[in-house]
Protein backbone atom coordinates (compact mmCIF):
# COMPACT_ATOMS: atom_id res chain seq x y z
CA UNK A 1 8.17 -2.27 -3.80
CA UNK A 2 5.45 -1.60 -1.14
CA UNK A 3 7.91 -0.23 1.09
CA UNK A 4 7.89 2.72 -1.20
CA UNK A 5 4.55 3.69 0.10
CA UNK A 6 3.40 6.22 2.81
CA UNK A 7 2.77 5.09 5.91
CA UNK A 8 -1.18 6.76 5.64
CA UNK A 9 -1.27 3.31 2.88
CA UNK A 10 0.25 0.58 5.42
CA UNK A 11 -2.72 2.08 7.96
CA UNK A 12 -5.32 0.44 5.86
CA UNK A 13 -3.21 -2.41 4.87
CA UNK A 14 -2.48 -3.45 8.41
CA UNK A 15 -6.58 -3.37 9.26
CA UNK A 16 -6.71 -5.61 6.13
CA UNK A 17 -7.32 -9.66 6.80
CA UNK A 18 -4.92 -10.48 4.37
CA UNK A 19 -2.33 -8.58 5.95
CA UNK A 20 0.93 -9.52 6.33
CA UNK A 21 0.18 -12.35 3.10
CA UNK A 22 -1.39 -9.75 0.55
CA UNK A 23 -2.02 -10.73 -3.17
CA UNK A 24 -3.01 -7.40 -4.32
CA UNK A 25 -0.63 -4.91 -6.75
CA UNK A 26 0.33 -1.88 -5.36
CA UNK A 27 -0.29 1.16 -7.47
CA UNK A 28 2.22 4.32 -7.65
CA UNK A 29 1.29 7.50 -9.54
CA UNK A 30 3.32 10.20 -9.63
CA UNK A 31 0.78 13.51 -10.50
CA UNK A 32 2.20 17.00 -11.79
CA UNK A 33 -0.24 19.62 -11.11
C-alpha cells in the first residue's frame, strides 16, 4: 500500500505529472545493517 511510505516519498510523488493517477509499483525494502 503506498500509504505505507514516508512522507520524504509522497514529496516527489506529488511534483510528479502523473500524480494523483500513478501507474508505477511502489518498492519497500526493509535493510538490516
Amino acid at each position: 500500500d503506498k500509504m505505507e511510505l514516508p512522507r520524504k516519498v509522497w514529496t516527489e510523488c506529488y511534483r510528479c505529472p502523473k500524480f494523483p493517477d500513478c501507474d508505477e509499483v511502489a518498492l519497500i525494502r526493509n535493510l538490516e545493517v
